[in-house]
C-alpha atoms as a PDB file:
ATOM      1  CA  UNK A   1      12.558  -4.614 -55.556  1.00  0.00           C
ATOM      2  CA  UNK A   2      13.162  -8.177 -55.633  1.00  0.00           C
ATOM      3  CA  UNK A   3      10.024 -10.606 -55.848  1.00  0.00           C
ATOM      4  CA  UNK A   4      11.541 -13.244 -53.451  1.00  0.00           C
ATOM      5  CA  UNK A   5      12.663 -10.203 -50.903  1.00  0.00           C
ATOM      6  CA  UNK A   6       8.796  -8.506 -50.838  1.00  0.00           C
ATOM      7  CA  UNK A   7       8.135 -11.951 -50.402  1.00  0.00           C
ATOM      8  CA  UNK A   8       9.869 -12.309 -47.021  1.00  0.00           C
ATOM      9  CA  UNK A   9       9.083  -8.839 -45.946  1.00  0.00           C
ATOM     10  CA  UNK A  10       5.051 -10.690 -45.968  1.00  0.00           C
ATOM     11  CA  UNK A  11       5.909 -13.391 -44.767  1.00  0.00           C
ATOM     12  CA  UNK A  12       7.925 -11.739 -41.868  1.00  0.00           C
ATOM     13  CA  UNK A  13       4.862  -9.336 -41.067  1.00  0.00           C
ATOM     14  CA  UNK A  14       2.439 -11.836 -41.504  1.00  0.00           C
ATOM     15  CA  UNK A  15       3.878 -13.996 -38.788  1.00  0.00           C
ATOM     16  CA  UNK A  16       4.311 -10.579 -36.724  1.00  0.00           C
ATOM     17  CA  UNK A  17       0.733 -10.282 -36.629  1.00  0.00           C
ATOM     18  CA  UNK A  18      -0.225 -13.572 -36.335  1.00  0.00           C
ATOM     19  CA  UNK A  19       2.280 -13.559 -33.266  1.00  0.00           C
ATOM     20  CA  UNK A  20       0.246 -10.440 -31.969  1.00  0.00           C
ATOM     21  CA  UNK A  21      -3.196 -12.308 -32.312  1.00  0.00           C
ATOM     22  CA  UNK A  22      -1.935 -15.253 -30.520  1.00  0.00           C
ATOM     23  CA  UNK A  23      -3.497 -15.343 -26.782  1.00  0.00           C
ATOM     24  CA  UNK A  24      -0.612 -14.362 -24.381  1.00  0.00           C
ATOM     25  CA  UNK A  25       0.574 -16.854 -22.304  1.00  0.00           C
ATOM     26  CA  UNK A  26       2.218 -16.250 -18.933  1.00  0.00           C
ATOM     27  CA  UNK A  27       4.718 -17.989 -17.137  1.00  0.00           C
ATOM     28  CA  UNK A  28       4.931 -21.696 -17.049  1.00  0.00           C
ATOM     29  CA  UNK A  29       4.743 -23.313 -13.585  1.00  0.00           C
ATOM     30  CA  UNK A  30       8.596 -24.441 -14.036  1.00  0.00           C
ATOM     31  CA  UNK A  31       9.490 -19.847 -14.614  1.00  0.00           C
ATOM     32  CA  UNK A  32       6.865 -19.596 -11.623  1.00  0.00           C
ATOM     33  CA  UNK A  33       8.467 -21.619  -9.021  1.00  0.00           C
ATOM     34  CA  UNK A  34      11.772 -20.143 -10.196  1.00  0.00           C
ATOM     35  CA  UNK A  35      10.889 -16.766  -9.875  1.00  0.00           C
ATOM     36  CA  UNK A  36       9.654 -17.952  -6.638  1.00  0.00           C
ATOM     37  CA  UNK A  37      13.342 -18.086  -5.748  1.00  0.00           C
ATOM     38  CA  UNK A  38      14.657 -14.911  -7.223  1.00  0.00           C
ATOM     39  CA  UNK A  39      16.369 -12.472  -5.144  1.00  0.00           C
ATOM     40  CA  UNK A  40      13.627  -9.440  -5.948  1.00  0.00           C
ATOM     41  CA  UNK A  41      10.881  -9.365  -3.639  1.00  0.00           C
ATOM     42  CA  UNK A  42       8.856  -7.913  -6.223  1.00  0.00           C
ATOM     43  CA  UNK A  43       9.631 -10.937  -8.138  1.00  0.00           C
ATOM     44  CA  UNK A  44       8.970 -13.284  -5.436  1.00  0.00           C
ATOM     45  CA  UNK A  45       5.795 -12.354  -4.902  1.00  0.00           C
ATOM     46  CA  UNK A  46       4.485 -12.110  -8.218  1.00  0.00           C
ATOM     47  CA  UNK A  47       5.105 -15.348  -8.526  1.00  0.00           C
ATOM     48  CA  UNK A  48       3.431 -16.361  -5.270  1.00  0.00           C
ATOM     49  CA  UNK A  49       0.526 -14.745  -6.288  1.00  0.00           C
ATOM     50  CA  UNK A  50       0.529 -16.381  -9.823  1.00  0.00           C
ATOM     51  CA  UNK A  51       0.874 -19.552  -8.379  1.00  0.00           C
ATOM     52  CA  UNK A  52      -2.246 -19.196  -6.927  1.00  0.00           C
ATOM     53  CA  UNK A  53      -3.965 -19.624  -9.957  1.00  0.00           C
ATOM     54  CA  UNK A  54      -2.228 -23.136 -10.546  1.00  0.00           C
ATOM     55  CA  UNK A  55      -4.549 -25.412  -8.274  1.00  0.00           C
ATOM     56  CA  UNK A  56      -3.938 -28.394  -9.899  1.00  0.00           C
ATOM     57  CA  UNK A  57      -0.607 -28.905  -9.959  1.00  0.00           C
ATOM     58  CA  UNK A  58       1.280 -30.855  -6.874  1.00  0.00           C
ATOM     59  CA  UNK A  59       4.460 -29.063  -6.894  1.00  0.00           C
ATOM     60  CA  UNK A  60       2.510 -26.276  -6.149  1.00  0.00           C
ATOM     61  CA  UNK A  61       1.844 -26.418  -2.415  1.00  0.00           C
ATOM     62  CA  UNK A  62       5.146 -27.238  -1.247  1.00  0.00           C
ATOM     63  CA  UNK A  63       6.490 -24.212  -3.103  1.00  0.00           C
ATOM     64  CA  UNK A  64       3.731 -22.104  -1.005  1.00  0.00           C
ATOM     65  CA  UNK A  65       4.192 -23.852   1.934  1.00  0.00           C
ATOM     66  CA  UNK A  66       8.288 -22.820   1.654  1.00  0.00           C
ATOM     67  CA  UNK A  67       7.949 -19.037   0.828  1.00  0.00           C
ATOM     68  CA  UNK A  68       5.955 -18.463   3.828  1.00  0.00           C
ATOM     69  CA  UNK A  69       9.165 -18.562   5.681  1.00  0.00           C
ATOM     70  CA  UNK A  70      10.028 -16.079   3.146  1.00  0.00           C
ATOM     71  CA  UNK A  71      11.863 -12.928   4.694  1.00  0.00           C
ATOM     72  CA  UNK A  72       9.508 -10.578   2.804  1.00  0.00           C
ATOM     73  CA  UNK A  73       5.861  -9.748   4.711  1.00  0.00           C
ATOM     74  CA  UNK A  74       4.592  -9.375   0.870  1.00  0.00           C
ATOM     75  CA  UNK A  75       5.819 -12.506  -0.281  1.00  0.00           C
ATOM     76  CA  UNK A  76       4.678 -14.602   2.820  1.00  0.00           C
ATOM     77  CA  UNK A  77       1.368 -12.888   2.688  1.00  0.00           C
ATOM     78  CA  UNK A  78       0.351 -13.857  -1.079  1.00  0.00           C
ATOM     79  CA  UNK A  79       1.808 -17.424  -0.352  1.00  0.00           C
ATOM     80  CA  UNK A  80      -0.777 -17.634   1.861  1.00  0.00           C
ATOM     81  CA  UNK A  81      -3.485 -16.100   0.086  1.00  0.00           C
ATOM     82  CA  UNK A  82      -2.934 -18.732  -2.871  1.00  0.00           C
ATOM     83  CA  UNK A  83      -2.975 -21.543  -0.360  1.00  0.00           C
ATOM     84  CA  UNK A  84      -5.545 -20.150   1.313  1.00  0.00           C
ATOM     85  CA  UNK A  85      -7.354 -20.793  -2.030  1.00  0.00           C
ATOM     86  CA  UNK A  86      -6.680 -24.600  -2.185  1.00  0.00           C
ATOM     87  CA  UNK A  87      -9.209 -26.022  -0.418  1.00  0.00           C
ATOM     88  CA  UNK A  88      -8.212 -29.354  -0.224  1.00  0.00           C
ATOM     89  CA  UNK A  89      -6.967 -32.212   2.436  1.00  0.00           C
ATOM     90  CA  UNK A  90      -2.982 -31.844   1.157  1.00  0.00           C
ATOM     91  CA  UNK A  91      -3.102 -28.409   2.311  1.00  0.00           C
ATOM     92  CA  UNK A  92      -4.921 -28.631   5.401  1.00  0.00           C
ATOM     93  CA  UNK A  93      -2.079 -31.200   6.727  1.00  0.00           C
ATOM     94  CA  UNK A  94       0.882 -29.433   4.958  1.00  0.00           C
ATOM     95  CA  UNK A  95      -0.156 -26.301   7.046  1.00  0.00           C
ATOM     96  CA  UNK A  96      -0.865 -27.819  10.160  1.00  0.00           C
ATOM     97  CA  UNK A  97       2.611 -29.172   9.812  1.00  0.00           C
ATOM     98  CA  UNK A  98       3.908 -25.928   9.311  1.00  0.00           C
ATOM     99  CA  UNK A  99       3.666 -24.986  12.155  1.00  0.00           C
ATOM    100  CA  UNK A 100       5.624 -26.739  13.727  1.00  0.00           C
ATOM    101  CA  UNK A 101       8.758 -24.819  12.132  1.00  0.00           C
ATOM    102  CA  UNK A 102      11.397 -22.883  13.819  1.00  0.00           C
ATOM    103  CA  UNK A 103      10.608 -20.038  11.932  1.00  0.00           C
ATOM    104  CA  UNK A 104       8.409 -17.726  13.522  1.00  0.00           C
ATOM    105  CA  UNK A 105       7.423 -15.926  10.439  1.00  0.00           C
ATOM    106  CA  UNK A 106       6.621 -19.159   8.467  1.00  0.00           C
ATOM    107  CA  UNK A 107       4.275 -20.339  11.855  1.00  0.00           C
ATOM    108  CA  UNK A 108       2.272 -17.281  12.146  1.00  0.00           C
ATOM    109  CA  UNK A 109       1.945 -16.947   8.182  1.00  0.00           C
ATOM    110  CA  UNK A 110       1.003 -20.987   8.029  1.00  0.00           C
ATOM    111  CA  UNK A 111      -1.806 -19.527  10.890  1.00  0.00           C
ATOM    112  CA  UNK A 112      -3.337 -16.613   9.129  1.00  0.00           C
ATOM    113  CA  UNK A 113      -3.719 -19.145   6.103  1.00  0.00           C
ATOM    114  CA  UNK A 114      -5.483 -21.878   8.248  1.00  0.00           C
ATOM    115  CA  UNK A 115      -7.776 -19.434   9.439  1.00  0.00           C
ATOM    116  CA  UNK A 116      -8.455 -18.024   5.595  1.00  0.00           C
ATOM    117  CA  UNK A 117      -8.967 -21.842   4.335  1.00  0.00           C
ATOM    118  CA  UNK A 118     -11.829 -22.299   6.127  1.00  0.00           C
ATOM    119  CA  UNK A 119     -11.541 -25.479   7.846  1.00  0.00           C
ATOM    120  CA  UNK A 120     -12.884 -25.557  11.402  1.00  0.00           C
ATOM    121  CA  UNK A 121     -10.525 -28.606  12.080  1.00  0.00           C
ATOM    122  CA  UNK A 122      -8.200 -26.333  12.421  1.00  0.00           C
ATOM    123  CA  UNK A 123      -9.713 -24.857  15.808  1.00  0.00           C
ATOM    124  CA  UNK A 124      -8.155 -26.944  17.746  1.00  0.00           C
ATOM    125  CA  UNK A 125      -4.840 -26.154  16.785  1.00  0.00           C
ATOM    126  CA  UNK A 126      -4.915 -22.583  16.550  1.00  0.00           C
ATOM    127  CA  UNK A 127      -6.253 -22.827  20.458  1.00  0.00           C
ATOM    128  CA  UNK A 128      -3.051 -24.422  20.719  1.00  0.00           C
ATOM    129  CA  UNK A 129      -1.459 -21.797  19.455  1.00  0.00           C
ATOM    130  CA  UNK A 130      -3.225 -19.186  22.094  1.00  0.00           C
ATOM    131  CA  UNK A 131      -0.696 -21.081  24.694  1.00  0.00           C
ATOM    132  CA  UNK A 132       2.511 -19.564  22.537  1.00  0.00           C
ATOM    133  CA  UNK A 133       5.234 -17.805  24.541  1.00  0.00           C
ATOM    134  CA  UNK A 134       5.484 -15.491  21.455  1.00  0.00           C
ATOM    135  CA  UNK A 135       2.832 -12.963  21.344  1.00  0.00           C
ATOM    136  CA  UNK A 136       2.561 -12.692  17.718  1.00  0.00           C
ATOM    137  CA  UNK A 137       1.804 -15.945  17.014  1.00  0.00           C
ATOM    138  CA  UNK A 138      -0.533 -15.961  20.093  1.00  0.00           C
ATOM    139  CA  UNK A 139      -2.706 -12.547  18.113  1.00  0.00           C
ATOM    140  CA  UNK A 140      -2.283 -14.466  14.835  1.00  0.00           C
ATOM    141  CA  UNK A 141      -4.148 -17.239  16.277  1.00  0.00           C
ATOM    142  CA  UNK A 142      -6.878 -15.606  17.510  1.00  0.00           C
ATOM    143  CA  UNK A 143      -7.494 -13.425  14.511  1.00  0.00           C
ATOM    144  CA  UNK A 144      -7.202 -16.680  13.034  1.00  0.00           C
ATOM    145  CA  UNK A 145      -9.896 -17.886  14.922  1.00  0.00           C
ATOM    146  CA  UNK A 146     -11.974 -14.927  13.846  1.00  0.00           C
ATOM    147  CA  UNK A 147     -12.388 -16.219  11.084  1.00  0.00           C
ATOM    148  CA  UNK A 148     -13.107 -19.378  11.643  1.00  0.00           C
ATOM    149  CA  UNK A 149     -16.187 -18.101  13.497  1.00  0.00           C
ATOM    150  CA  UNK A 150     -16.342 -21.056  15.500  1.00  0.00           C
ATOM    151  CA  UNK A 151     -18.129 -21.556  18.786  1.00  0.00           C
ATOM    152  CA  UNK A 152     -16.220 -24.485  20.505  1.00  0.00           C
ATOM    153  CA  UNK A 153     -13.056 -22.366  20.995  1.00  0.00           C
ATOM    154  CA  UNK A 154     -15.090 -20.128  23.184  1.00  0.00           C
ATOM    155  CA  UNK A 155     -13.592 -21.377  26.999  1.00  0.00           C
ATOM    156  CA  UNK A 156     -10.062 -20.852  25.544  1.00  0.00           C
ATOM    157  CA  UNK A 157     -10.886 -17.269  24.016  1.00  0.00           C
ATOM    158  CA  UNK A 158     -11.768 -16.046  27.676  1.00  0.00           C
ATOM    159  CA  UNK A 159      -8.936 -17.264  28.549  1.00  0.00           C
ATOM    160  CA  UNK A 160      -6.813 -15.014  26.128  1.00  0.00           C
ATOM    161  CA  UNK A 161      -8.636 -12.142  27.368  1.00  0.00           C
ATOM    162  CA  UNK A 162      -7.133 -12.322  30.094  1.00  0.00           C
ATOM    163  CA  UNK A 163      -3.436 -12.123  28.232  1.00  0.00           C
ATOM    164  CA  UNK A 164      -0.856  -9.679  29.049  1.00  0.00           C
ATOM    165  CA  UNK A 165      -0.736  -8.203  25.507  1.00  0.00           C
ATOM    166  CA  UNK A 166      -3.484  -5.865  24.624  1.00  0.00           C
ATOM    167  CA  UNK A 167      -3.253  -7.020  20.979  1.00  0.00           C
ATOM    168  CA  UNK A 168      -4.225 -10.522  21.915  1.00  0.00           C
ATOM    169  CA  UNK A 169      -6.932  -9.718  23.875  1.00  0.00           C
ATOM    170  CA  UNK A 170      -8.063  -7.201  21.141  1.00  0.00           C
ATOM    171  CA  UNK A 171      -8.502 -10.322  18.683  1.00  0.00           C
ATOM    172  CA  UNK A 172      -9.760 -12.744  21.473  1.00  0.00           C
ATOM    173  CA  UNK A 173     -12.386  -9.990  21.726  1.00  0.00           C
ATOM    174  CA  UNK A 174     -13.118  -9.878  18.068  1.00  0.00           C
ATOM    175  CA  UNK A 175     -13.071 -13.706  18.013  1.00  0.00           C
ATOM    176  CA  UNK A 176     -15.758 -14.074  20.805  1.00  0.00           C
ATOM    177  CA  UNK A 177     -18.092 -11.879  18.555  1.00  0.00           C
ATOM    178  CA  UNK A 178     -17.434 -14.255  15.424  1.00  0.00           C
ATOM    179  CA  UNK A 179     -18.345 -17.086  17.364  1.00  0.00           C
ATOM    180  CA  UNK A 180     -22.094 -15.638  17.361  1.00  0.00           C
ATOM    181  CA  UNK A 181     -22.826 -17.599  20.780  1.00  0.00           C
ATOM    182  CA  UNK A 182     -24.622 -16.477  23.595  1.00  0.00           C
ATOM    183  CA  UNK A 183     -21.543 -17.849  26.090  1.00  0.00           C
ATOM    184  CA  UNK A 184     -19.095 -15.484  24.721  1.00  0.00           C
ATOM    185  CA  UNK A 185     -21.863 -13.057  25.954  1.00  0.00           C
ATOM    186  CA  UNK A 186     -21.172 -12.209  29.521  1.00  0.00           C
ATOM    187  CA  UNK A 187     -17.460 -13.159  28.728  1.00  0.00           C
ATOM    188  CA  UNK A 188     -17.779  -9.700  26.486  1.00  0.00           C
ATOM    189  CA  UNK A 189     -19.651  -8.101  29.195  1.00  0.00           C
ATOM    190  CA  UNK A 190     -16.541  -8.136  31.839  1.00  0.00           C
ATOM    191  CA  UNK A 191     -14.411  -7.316  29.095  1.00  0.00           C
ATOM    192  CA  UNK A 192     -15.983  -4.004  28.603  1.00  0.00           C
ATOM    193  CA  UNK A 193     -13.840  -2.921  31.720  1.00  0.00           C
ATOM    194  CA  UNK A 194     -10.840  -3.937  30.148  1.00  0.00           C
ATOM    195  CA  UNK A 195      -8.104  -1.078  30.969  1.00  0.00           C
ATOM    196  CA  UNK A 196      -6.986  -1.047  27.350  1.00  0.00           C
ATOM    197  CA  UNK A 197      -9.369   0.888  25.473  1.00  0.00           C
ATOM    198  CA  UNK A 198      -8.504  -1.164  22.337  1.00  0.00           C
ATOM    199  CA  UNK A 199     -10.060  -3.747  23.830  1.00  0.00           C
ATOM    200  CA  UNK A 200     -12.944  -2.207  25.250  1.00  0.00           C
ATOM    201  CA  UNK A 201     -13.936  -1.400  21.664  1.00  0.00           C
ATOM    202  CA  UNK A 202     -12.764  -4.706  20.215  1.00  0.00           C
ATOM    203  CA  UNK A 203     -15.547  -6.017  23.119  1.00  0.00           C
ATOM    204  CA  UNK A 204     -18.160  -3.278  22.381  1.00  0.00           C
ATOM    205  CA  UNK A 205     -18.381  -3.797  18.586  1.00  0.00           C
ATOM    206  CA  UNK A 206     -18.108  -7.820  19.206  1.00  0.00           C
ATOM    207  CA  UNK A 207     -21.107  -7.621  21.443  1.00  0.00           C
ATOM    208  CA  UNK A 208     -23.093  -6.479  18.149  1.00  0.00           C
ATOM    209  CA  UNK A 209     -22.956  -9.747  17.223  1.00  0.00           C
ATOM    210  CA  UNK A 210     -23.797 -11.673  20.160  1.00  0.00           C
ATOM    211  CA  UNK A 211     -27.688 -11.634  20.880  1.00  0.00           C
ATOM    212  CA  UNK A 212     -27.659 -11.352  25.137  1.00  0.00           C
ATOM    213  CA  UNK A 213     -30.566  -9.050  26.690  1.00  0.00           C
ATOM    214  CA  UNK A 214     -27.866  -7.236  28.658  1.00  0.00           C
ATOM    215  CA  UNK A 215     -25.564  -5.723  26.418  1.00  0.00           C
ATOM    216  CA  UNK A 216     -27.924  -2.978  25.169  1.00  0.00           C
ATOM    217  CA  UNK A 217     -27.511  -1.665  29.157  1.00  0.00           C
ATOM    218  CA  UNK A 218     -23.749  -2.514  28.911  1.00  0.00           C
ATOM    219  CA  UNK A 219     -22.951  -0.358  25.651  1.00  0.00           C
ATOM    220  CA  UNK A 220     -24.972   2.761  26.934  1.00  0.00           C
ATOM    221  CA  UNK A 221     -22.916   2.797  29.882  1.00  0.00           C
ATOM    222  CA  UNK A 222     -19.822   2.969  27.493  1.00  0.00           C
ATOM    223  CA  UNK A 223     -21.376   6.241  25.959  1.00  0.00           C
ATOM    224  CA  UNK A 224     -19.898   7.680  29.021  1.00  0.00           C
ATOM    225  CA  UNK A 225     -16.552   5.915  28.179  1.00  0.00           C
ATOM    226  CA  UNK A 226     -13.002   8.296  28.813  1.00  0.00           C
ATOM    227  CA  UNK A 227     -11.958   7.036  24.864  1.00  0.00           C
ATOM    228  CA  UNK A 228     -14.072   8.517  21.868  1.00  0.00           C
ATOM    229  CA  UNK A 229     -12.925   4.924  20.038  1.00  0.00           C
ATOM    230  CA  UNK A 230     -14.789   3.331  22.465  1.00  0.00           C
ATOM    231  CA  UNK A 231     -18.046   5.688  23.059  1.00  0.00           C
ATOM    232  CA  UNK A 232     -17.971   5.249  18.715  1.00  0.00           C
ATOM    233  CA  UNK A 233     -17.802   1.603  18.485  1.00  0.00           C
ATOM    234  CA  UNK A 234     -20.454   1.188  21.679  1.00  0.00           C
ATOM    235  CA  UNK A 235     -22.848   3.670  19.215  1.00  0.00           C
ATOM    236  CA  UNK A 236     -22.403   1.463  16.457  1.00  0.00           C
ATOM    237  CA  UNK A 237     -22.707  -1.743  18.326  1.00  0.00           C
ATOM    238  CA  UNK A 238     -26.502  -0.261  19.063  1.00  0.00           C
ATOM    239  CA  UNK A 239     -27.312  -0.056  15.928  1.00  0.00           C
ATOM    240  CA  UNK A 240     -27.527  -3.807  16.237  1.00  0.00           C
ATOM    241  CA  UNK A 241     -28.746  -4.224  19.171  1.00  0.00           C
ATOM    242  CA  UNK A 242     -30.330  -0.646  20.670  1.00  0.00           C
ATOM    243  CA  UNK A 243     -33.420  -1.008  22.208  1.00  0.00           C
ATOM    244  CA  UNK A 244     -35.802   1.939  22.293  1.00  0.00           C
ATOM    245  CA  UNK A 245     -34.972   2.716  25.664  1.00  0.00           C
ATOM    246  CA  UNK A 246     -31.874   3.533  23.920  1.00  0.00           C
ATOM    247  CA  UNK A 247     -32.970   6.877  21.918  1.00  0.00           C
ATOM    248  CA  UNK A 248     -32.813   9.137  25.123  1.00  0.00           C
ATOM    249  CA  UNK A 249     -29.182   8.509  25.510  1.00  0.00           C
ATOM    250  CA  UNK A 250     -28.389   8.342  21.779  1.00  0.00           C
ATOM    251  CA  UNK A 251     -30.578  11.711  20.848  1.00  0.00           C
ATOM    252  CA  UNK A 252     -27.813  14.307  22.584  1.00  0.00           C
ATOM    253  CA  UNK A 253     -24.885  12.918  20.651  1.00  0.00           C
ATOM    254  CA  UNK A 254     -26.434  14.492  17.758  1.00  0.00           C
ATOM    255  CA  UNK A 255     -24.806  17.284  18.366  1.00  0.00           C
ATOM    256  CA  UNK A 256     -21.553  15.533  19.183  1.00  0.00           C
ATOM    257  CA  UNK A 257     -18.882  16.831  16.151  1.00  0.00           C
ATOM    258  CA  UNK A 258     -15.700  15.076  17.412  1.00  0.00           C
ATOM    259  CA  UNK A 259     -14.208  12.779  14.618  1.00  0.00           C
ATOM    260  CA  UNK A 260     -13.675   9.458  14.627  1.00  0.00           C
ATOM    261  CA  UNK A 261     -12.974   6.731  12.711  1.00  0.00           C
ATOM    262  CA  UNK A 262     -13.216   8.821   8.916  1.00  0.00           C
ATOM    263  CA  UNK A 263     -16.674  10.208  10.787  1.00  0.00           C
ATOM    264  CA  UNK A 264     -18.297  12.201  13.463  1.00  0.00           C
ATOM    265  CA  UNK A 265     -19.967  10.829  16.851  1.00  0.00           C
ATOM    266  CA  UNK A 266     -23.141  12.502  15.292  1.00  0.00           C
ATOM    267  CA  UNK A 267     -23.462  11.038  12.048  1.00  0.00           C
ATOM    268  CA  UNK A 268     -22.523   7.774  14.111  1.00  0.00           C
ATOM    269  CA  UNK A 269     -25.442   8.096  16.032  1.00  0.00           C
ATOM    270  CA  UNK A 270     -27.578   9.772  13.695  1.00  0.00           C
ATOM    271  CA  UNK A 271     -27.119   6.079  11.300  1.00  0.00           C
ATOM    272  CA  UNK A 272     -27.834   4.212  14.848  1.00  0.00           C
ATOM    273  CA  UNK A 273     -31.153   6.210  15.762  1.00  0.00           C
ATOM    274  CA  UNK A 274     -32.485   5.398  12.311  1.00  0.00           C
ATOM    275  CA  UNK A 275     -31.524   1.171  12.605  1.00  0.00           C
ATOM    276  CA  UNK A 276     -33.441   1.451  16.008  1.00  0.00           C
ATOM    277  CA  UNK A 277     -36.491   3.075  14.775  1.00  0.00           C
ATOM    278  CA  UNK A 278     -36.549   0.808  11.754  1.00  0.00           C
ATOM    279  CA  UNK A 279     -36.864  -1.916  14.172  1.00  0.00           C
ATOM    280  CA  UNK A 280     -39.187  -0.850  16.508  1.00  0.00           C
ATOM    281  CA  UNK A 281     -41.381   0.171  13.390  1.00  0.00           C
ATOM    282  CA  UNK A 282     -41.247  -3.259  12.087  1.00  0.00           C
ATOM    283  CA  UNK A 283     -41.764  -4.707  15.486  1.00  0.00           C
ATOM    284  CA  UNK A 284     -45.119  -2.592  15.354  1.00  0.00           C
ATOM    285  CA  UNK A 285     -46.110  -3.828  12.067  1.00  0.00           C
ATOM    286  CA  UNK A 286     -45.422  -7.633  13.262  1.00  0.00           C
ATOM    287  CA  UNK A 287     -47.516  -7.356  16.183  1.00  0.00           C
ATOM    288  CA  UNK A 288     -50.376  -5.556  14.250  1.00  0.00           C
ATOM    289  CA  UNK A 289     -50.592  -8.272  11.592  1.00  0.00           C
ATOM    290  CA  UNK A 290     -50.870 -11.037  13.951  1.00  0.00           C
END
């Protein structure tokens, strides 16, 4: 064979493998923000996603902040995952002006991302948002608000209890319980007799979370509830904050086999009994070493 041929056929394979051992490199932002324009969804939000991981670079946000308009659920959602990620003052404002848009996807996207960044200056506008004609945007902002866990947007949740969309006042529910403060207590309380039984148990398993003397009475009196949801989530919600008084009521649904929720009411309240002994046992112990 010829010398200067072998000789290529090395060098050829030796710059194969050094091409192999080479760390991969993915897209650069310039492919990304292309791709963020292609017309396969797939595409799109690959590249929404990818961007993500590209905090540093300005071009960045604006790119995000467009595809949440994006006519693809998938691609708005990881656009506003990866801003979500951006913790930073450019984002806070670019969403906040987002939502402003005539595009009711890109508003209630540009919501679920202010709620996922963290920032609890973004209360106030998302209680804005709670006075929306549309009703998605209205549920978006209290999940939103969920989130955000905090306790100042309290008055305005009550009000959105008292929406005309179960769905909102299923996340105004949930949102009351994030909150963690004792006001959104007896605002919980009346919504236990919501007619919706979506919201009953939205209110049941929200009032886990809200320490009020009262709402181990309230949730025992949803054990008699019409919706097995309901009776389920009020077991649960004891588990938190079941008193031993509790245990009488609990005992019988030990034999309860309906399914709910992946499980049965029995292993439900089998789980419960057990949290509400362990407390009452430790209760015992921190009054004996005293």
């Amino acid at each position: 064979m010829d010398p200067s041929r072998v000789t290529r056929l090395f060098a050829l394979k030796l710059k194969n493998v050094l091409e192999a051992l080479r760390p991969h490199r993915g897209p650069s932002l310039d492919d990304l923000l292309t791709q963020l324009t292609q017309a396969d969804a797939r595409t799109r939000w690959e590249a929404a996603m990818s961007l993500g991981l590209l905090q540093h670079q300005p071009r960045v946000v604006e790119a995000l902040a467009h595809a949440l308009g994006d006519p693809h659920p998938f691609v708005r959602w990881h656009a506003g995952e990866s801003l979500a990620q951006r913790r930073d003052e450019r984002t806070f404002a670019l969403l906040s002006a987002v939502l402003s848009s005539k595009n009711l996807c890109c508003r209630s996207a540009a919501v679920d991302a202010l709620g996922k960044l963290g920032d609890r200056r973004a209360t106030a506008v998302l209680c804005k948002m709670l006075d929306s004609r549309n009703a998605e945007l209205r549920c978006a902002a209290a999940e939103a608000l969920a989130r955000l866990g905090d306790a100042s947007a309290v008055s305005r949740l009550k009000k959105a209890l008292g929406d005309s969309n179960i769905h909102v006042r299923w996340a105004a529910a949930h949102a009351l319980g994030a909150t963690g403060s004792a006001e959104a207590g007896p605002i919980l309380l009346a919504a236990l007799h919501d007619e919706s039984a979506l919201v009953r148990a939205s209110a049941a398993s929200a009032l886990a979370r809200i320490a009020i003397p009262e709402a181990c009475d309230a949730l025992l009196c949803l054990l008699q509830d019409s919706d097995v949801g309901v009776r389920c989530q009020a077991v649960r919600a004891l588990g938190t904050v079941g008193k031993a008084e509790a245990l009488p009521f609990l005992t019988p649904l030990l034999m309860d086999s309906t399914e709910v929720f992946g499980t049965t009411i029995a292993q439900t309240a089998g789980s419960t009994i057990g949290m509400i002994e362990q407390r009452i046992r430790e209760d015992v112990q921190a009054r004996s070493s005293r």
